[in-house]
Protein backbone atom coordinates (compact mmCIF):
# COMPACT_ATOMS: atom_id res chain seq x y z
CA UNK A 1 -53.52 -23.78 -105.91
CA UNK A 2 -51.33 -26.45 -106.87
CA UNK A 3 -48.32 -28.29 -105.16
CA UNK A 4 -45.15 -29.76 -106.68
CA UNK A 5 -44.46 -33.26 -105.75
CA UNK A 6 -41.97 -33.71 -102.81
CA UNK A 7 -38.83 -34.67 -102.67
CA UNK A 8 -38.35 -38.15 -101.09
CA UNK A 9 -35.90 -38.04 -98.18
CA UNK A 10 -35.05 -41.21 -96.70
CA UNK A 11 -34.57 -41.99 -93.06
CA UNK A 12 -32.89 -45.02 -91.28
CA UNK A 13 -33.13 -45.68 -87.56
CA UNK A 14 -32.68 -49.04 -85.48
CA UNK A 15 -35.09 -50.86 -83.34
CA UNK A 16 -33.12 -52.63 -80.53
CA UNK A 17 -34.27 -55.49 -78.03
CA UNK A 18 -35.53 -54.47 -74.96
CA UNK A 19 -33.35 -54.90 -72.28
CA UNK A 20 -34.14 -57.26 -69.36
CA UNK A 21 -32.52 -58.20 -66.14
CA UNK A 22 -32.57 -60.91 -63.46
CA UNK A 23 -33.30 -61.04 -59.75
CA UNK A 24 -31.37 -63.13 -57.37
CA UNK A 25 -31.31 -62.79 -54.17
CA UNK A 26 -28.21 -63.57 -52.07
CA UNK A 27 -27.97 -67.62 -50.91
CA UNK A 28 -28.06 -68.06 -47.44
CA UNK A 29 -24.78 -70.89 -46.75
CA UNK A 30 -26.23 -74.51 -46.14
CA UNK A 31 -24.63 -77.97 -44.72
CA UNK A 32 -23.11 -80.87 -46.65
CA UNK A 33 -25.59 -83.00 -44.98
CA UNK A 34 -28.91 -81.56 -46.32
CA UNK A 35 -27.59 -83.09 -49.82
CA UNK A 36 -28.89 -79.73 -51.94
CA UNK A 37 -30.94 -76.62 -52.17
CA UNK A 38 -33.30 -74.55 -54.19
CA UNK A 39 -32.50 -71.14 -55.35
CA UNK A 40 -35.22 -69.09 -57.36
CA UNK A 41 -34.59 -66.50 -59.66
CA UNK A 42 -36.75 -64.59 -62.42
CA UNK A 43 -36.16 -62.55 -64.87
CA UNK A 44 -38.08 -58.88 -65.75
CA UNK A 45 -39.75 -60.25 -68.60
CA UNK A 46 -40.90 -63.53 -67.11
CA UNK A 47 -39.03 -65.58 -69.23
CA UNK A 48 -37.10 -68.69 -68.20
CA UNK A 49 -34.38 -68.25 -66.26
CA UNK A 50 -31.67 -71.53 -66.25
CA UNK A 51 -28.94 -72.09 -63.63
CA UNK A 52 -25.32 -73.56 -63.82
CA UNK A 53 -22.40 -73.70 -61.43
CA UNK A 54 -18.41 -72.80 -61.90
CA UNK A 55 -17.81 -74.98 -59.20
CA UNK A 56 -18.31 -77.95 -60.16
CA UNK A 57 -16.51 -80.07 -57.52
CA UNK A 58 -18.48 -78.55 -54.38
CA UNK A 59 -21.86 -78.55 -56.66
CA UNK A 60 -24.21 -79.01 -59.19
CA UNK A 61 -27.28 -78.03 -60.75
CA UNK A 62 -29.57 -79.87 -63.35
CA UNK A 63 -30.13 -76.52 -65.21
CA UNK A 64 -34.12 -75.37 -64.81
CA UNK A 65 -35.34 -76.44 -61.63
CA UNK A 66 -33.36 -74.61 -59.28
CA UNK A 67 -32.41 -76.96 -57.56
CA UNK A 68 -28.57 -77.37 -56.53
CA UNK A 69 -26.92 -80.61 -55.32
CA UNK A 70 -24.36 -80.30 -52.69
CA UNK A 71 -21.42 -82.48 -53.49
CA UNK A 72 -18.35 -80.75 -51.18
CA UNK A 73 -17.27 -78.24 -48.72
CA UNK A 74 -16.44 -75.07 -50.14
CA UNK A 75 -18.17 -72.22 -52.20
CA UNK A 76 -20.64 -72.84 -54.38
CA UNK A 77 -21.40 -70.10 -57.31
CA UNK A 78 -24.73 -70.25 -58.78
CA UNK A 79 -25.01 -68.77 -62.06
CA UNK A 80 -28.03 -67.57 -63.69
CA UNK A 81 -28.92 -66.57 -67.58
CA UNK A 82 -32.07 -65.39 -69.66
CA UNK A 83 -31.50 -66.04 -73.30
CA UNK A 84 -33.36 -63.42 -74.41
CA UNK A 85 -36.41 -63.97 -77.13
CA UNK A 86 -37.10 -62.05 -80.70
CA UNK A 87 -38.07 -59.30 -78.89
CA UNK A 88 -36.16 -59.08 -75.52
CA UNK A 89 -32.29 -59.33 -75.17
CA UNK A 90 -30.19 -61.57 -73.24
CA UNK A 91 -30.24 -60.01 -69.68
CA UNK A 92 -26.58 -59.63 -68.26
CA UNK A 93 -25.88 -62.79 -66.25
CA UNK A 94 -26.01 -62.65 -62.20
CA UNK A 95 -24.22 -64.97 -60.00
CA UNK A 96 -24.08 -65.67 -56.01
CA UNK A 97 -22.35 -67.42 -53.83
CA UNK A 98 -22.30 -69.18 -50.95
CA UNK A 99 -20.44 -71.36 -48.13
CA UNK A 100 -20.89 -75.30 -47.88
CA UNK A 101 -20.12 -76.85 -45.19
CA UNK A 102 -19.74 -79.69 -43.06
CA UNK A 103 -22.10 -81.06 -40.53
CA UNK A 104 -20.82 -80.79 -37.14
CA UNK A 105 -21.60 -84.02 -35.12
CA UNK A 106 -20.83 -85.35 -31.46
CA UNK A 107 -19.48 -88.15 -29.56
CA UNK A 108 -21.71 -89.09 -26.06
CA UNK A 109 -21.44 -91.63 -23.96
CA UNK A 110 -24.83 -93.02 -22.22
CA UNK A 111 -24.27 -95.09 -18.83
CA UNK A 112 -23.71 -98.92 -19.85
CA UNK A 113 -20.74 -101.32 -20.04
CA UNK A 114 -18.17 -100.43 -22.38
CA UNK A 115 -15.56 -103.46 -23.71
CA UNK A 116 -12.69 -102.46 -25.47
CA UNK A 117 -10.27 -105.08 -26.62
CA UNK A 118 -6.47 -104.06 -27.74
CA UNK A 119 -4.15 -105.86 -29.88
CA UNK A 120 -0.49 -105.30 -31.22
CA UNK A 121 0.44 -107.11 -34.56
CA UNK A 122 4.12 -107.99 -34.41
CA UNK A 123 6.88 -106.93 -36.62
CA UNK A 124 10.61 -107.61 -37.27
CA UNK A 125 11.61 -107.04 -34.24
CA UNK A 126 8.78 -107.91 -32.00
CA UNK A 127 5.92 -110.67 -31.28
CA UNK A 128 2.40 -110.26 -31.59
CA UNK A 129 1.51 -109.21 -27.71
CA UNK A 130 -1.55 -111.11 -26.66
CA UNK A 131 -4.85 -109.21 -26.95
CA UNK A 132 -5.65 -107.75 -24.18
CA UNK A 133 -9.96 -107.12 -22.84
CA UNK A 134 -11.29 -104.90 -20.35
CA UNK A 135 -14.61 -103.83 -19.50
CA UNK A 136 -15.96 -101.19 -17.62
CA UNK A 137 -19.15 -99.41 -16.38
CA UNK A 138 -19.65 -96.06 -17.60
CA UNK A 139 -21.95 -94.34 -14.97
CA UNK A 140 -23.17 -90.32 -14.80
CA UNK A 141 -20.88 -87.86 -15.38
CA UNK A 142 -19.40 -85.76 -13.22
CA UNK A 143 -20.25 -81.87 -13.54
CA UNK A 144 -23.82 -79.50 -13.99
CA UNK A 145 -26.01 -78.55 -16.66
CA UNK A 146 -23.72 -75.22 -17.16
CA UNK A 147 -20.72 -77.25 -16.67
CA UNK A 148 -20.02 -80.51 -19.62
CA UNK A 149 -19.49 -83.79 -17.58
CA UNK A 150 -16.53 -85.92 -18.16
CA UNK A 151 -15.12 -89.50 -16.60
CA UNK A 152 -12.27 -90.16 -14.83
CA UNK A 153 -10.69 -93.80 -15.32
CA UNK A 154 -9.04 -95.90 -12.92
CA UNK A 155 -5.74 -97.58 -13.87
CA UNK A 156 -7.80 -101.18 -12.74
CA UNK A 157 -10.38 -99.53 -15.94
CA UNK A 158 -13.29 -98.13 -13.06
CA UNK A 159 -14.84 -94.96 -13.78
């Protein structure tokens, strides 16, 4: 038995990247004070994943590490890419957000002597008054645990 050559037939097809993606989990909000934080992504094909911000006046981020300096109140949007490699392709870029704000502080007063001095600069149509000192003890306040304490002040400047 005997065969007859075949005829060639040509095929074309293409080979695409694989696709990757990123995981980033939502940023919990943080305080001015702290000065910055670390966010952590990765992406499916353990490559590299690098980090930037769109907001540049609230904060920043060195690119690699992670790590994000807080500069201002406001939102800051962390941005995260995967470049892709000969094999993989770029994975679709994933941002979050998140609230900075500032640290809340508080004025108390401890029992002691408190001095406060007042002075008026003059101006066209007045003098300079004379400065003027009083002091005064500041003692325990009055109110409970449940209750915030508070002074009250004499005119003569006793608590």
């Amino acid at each position: 038995m005997t065969f007859a050559a075949a005829a060639p037939v040509q095929r074309s097809f293409t080979v695409s990247k694989a696709p990757q993606t990123i995981t980033f989990a939502p940023l919990a909000d943080a305080t001015l004070n702290i000065g910055s934080v670390f966010v952590f992504a990765t992406s499916s094909t353990g490559g590299p994943v690098t980090f930037s911000t769109s907001t540049a006046s609230v904060c920043t981020t060195s690119g690699t590490g992670g790590e994000v300096d807080l500069i201002a109140a406001g939102t800051c949007t962390v941005r995260t890419d995967q470049g892709g490699t000969a094999l993989d392709a770029a994975a679709p870029t994933v941002t979050r957000s998140f609230a900075v704000t500032k640290a809340s502080q508080a004025i108390t007063f401890a029992g002691g002597t408190c001095i406060v001095r007042a002075s008026q600069a003059g101006n066209g149509t007045y003098a300079p008054a004379a400065a003027v000192t009083r002091q005064f003890t500041v003692g325990s306040p009055v109110g409970t645990a449940s209750q915030p304490g508070y002074w009250m002040l004499g005119a003569d400047g006793r608590v």
